[in-house]
C-alpha atoms as a PDB file:
ATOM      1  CA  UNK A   1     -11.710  41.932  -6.411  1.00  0.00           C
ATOM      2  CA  UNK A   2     -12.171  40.243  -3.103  1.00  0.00           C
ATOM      3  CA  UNK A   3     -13.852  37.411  -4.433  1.00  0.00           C
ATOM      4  CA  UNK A   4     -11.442  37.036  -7.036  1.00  0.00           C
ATOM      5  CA  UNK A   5      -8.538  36.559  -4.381  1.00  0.00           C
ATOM      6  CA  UNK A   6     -10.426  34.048  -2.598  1.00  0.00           C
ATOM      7  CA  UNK A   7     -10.711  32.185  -5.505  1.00  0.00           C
ATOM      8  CA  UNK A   8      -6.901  32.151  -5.398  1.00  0.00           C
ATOM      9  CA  UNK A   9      -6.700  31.365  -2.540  1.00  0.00           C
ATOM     10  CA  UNK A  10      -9.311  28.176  -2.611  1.00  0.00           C
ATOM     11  CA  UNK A  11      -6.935  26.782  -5.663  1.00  0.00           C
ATOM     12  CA  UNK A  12      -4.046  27.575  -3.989  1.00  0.00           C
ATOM     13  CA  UNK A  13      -5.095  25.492  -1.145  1.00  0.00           C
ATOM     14  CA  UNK A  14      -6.102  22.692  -3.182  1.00  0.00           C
ATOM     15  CA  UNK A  15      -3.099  21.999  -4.597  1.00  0.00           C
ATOM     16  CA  UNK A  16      -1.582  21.923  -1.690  1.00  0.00           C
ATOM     17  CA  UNK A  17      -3.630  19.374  -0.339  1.00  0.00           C
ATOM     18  CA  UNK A  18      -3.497  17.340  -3.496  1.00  0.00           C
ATOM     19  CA  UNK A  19       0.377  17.223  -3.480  1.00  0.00           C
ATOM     20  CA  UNK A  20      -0.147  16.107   0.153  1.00  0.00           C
ATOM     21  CA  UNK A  21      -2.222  13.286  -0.686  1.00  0.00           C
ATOM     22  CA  UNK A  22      -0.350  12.105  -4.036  1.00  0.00           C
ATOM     23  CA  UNK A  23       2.666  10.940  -1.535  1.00  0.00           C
ATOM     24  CA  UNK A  24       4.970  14.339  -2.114  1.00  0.00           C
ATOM     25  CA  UNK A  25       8.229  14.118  -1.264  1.00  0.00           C
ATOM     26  CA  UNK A  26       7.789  17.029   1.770  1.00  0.00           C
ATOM     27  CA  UNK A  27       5.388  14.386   3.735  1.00  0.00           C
ATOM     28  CA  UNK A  28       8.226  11.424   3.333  1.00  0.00           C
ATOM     29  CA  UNK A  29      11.180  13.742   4.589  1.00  0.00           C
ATOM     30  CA  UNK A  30       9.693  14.493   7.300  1.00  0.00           C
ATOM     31  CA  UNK A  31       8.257  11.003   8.337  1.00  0.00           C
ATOM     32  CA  UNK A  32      11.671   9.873   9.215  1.00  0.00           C
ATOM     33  CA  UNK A  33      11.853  12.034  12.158  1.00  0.00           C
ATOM     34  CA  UNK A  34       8.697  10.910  13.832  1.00  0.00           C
ATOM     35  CA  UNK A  35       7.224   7.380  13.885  1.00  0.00           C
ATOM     36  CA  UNK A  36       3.685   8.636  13.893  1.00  0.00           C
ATOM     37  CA  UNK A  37       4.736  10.160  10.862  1.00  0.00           C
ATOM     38  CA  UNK A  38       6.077   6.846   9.329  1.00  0.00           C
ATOM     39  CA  UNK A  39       3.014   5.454  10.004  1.00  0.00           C
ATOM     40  CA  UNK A  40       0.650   7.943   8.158  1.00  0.00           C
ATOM     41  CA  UNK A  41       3.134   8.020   5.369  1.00  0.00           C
ATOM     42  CA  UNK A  42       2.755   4.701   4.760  1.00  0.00           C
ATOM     43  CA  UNK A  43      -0.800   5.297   3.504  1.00  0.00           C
ATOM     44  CA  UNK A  44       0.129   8.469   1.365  1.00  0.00           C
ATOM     45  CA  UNK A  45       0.580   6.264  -1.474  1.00  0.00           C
ATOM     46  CA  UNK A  46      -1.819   3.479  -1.982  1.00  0.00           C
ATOM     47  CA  UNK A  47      -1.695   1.142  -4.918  1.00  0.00           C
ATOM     48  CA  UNK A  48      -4.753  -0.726  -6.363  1.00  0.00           C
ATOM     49  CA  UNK A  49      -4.708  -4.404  -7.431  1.00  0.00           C
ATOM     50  CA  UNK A  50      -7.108  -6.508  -9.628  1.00  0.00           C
ATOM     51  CA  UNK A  51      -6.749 -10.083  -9.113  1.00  0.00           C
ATOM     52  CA  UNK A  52      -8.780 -11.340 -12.125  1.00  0.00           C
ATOM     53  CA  UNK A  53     -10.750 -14.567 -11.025  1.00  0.00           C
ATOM     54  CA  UNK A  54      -8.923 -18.175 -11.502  1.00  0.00           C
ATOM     55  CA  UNK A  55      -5.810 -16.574 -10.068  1.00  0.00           C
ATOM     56  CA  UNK A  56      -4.050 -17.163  -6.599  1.00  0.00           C
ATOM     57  CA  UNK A  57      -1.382 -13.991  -6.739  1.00  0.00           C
ATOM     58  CA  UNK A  58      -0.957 -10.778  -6.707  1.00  0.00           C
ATOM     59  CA  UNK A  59       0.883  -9.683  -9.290  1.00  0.00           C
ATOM     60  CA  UNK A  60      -0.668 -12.799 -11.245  1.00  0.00           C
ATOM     61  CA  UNK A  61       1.596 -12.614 -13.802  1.00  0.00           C
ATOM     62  CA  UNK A  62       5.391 -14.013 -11.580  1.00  0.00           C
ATOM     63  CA  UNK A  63       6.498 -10.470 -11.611  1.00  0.00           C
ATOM     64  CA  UNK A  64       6.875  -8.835  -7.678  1.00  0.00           C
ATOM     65  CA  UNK A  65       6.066  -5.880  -5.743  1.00  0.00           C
ATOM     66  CA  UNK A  66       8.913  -4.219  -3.738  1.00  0.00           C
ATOM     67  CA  UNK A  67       8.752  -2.566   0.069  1.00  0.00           C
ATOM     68  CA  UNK A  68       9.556   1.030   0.165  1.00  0.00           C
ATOM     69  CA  UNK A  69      11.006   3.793   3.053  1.00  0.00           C
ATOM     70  CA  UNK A  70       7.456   4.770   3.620  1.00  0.00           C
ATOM     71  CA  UNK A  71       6.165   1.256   5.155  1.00  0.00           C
ATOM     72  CA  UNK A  72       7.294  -1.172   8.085  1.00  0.00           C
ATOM     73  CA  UNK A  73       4.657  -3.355   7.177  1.00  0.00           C
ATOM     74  CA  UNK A  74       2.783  -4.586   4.029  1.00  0.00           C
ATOM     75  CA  UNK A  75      -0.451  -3.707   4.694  1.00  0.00           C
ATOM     76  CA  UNK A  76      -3.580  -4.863   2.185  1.00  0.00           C
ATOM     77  CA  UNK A  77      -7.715  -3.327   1.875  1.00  0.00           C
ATOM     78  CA  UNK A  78      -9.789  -5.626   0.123  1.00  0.00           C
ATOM     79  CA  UNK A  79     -13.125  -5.024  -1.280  1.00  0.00           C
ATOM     80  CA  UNK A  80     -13.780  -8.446  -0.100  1.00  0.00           C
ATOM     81  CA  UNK A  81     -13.180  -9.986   3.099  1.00  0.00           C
ATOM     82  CA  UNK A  82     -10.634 -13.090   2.655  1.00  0.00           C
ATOM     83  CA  UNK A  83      -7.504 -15.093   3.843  1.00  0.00           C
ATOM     84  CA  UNK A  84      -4.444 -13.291   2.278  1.00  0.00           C
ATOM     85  CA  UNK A  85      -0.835 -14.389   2.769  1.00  0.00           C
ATOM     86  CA  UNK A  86       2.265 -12.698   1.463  1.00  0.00           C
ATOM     87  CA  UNK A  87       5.137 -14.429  -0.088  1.00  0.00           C
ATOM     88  CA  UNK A  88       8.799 -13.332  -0.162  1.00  0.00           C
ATOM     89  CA  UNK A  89      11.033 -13.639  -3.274  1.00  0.00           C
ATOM     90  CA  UNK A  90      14.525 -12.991  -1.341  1.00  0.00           C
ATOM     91  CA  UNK A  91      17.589 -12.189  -4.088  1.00  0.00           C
ATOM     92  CA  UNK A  92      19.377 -15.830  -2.656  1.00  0.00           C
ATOM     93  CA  UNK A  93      17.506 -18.723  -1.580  1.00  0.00           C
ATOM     94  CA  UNK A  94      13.764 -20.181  -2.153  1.00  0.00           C
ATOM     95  CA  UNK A  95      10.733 -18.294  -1.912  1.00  0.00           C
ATOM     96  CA  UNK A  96       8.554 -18.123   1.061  1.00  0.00           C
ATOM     97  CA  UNK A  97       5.391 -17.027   2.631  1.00  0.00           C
ATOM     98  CA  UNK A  98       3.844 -16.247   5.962  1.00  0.00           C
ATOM     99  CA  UNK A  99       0.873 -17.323   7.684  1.00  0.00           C
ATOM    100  CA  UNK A 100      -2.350 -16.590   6.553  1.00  0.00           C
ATOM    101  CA  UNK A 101      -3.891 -13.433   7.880  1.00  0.00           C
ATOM    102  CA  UNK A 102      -7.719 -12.616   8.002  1.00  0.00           C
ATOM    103  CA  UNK A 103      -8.311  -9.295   6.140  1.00  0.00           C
ATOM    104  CA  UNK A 104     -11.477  -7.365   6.510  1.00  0.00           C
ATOM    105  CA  UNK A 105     -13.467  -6.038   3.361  1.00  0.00           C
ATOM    106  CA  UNK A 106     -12.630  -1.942   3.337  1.00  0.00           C
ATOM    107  CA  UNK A 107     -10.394  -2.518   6.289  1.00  0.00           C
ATOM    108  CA  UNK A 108      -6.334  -2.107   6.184  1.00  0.00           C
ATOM    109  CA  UNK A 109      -4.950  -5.375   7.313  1.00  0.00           C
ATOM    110  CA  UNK A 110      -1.443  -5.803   8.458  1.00  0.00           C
ATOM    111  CA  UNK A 111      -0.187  -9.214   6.332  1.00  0.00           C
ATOM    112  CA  UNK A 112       3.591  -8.672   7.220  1.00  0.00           C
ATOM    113  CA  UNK A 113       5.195  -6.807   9.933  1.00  0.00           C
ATOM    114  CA  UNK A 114       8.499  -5.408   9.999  1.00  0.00           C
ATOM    115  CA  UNK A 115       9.927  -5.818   6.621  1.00  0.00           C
ATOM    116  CA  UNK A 116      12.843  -4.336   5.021  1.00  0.00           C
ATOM    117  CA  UNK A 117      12.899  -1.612   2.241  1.00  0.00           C
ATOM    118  CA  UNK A 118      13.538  -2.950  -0.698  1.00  0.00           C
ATOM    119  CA  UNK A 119      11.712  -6.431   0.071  1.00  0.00           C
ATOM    120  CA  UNK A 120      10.518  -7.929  -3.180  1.00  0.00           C
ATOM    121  CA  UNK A 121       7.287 -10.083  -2.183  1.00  0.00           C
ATOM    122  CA  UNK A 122       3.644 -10.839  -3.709  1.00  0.00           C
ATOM    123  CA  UNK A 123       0.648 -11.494  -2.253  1.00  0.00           C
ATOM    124  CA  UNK A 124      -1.293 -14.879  -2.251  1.00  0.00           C
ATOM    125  CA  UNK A 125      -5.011 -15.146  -1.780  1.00  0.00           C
ATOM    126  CA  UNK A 126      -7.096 -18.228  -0.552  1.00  0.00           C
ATOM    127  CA  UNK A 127      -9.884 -17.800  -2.858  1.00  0.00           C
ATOM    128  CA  UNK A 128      -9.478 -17.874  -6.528  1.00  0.00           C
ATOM    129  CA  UNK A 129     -12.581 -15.581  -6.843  1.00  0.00           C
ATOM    130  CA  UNK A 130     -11.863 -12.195  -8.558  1.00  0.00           C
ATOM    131  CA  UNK A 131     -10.650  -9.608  -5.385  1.00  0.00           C
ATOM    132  CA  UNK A 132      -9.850  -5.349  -5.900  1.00  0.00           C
ATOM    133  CA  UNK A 133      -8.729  -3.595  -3.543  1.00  0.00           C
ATOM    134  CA  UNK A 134      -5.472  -1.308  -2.462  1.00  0.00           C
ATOM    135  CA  UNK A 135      -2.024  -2.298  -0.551  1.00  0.00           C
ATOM    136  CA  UNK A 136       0.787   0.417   0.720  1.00  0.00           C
ATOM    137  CA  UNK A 137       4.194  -1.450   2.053  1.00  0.00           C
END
């Protein structure tokens, strides 16, 4: 019997800590209330990318990646070390990018800082070689 509640208990406790790391919605209430709390928030949902090779973008195909609650930054890890910019698509106006910023392979970099929720952007790489990796903004 004791074992058996232990076993329990052991699920029990991984589901909990697999709804923590999925991004649930109990982590991102309480974020607002403490900025070290933003900040590992940010990372409690992490997209991949695949930029195939002969491509420049991220999403490759025009479409655009939006800035959430979680994030003051856009943040980028790829597999590769490169240059990576990221371009804004505002709702008025022409698009734009930022400087280039040197991001470390396995490494989060910062690539914007300070952006709004809701920013609609992409990301533009120097190299046309194929590049993996994750970003959280």
């Amino acid at each position: 019997m004791g074992n058996h509640i232990k076993r329990i208990a052991a699920v029990a406790s991984g589901l909990l800590l697999m709804a923590g790391l999925s991004g649930g919605s109990a982590v991102a209430a309480d974020a607002k209330d403490d900025g070290k709390k933003v900040a590992a928030a940010c990372f409690d949902v992490v997209h991949s990318y695949i930029k195939p090779a002969g491509k420049k973008y991220f999403p490759y195909d025009g479409s655009h990646l939006v800035t959430t609650s979680r994030c003051a930054d856009i943040n980028i890890m790829p597999k590769v070390s490169g240059y990576i910019a990221v371009c804004f698509k505002p709702s008025t106006g022409n698009q734009y990018c930022n400087g280039w910023t040197w991001a470390a392979a396995n490494r989060w970099a910062v690539v914007a800082s300070d952006v709004r929720n809701g920013t609609r952007f992409y990301f533009t790489f120097n190299s046309n070689a194929r590049s993996t990796g994750g970003w959280a903004a």
